[in-house]
N, C-alpha and C. Protein backbone atom coordinates (compact mmCIF):
# COMPACT_ATOMS: atom_id res chain seq x y z
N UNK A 1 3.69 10.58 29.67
CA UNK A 1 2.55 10.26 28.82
C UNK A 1 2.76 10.81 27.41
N UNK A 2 3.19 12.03 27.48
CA UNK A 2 3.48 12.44 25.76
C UNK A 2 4.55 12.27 25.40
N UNK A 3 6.00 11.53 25.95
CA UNK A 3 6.39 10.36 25.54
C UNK A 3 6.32 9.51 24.63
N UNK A 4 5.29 8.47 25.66
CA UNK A 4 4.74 7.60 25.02
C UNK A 4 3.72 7.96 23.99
N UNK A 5 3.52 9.22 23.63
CA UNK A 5 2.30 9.22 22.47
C UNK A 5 3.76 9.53 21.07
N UNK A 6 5.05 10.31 21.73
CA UNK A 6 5.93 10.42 20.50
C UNK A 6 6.40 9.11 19.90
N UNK A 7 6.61 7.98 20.69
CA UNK A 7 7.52 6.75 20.63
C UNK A 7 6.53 5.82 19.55
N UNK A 8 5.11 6.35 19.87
CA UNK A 8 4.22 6.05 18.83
C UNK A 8 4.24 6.48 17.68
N UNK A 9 4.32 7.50 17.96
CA UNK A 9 3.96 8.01 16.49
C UNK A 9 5.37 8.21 15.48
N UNK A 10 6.59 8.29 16.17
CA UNK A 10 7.41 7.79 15.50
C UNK A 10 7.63 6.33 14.27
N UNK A 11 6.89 5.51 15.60
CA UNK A 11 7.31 3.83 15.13
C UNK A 11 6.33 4.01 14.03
N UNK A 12 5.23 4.64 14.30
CA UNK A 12 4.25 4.89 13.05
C UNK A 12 4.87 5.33 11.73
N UNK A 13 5.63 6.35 11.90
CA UNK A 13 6.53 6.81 10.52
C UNK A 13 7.42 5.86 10.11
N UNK A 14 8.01 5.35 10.70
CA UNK A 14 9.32 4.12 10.59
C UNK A 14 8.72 3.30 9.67
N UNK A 15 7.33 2.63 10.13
CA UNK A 15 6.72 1.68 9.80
C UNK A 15 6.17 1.73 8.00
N UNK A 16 5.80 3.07 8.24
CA UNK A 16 5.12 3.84 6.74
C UNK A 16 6.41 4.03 5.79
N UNK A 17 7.45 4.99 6.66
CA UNK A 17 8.75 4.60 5.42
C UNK A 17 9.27 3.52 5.10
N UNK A 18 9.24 2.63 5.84
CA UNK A 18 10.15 0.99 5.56
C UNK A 18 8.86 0.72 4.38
N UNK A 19 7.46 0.40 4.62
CA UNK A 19 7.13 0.20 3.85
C UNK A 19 7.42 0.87 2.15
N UNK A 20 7.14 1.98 2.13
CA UNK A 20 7.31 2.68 1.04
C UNK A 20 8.82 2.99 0.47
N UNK A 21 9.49 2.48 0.97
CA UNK A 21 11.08 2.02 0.62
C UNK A 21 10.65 0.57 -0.13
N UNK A 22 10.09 -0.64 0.64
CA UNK A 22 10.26 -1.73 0.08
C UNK A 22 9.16 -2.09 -1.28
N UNK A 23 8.18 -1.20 -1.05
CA UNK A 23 7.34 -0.70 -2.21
C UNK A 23 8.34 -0.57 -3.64
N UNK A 24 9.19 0.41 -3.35
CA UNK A 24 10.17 0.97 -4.43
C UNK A 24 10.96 0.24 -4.64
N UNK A 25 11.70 -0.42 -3.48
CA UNK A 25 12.59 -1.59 -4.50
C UNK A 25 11.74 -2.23 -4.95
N UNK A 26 10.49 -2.99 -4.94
CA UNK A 26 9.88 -3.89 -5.47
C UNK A 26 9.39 -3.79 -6.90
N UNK A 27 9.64 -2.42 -6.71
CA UNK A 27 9.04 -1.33 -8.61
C UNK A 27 10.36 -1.68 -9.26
N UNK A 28 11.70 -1.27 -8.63
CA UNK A 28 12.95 -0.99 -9.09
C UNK A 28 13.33 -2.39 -9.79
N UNK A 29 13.09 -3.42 -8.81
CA UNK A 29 13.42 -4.94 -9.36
C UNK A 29 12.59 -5.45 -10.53
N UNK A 30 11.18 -5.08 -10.58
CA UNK A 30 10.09 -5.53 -11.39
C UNK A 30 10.65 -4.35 -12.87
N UNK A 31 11.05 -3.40 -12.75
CA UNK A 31 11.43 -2.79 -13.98
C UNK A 31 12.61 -3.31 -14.69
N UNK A 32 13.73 -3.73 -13.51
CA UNK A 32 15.28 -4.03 -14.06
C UNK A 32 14.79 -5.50 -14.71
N UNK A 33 13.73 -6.95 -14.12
CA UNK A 33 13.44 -7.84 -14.91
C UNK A 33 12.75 -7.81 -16.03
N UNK A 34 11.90 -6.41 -16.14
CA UNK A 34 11.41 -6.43 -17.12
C UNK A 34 12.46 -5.74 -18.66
N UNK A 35 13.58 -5.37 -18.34
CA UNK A 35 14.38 -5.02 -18.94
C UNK A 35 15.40 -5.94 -19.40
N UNK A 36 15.60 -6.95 -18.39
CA UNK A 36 16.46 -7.91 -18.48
C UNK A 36 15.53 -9.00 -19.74
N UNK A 37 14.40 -9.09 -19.58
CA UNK A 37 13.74 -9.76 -20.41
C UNK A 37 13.75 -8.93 -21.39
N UNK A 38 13.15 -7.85 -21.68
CA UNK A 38 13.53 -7.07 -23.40
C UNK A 38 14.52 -7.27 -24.06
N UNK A 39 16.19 -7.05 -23.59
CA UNK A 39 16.96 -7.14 -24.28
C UNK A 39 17.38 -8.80 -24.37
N UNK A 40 16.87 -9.84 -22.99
CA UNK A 40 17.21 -10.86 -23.66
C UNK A 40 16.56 -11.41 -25.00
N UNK A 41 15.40 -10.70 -25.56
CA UNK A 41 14.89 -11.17 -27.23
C UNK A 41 15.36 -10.48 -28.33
């Protein structure tokens, strides 16, 4: 039973870091286009 409460609460963290990884590339890409557009003018 407390097992199954770790296997949870793991997938719970997994879930929260993948997100907040893909959060950051999504910042990382939105800054590098916004850069790519500055110097292209």
């Amino acid at each position: 039973m407390s097992g199954h409460g770790v296997c949870r609460k793991v997938r719970k963290t997994l879930a929260a870091a993948q997100m907040f990884v893909s959060a950051k590339e999504s910042m990382t890409i939105e800054k590098n286009s916004l850069e790519a557009l500055a110097s292209a003018e």
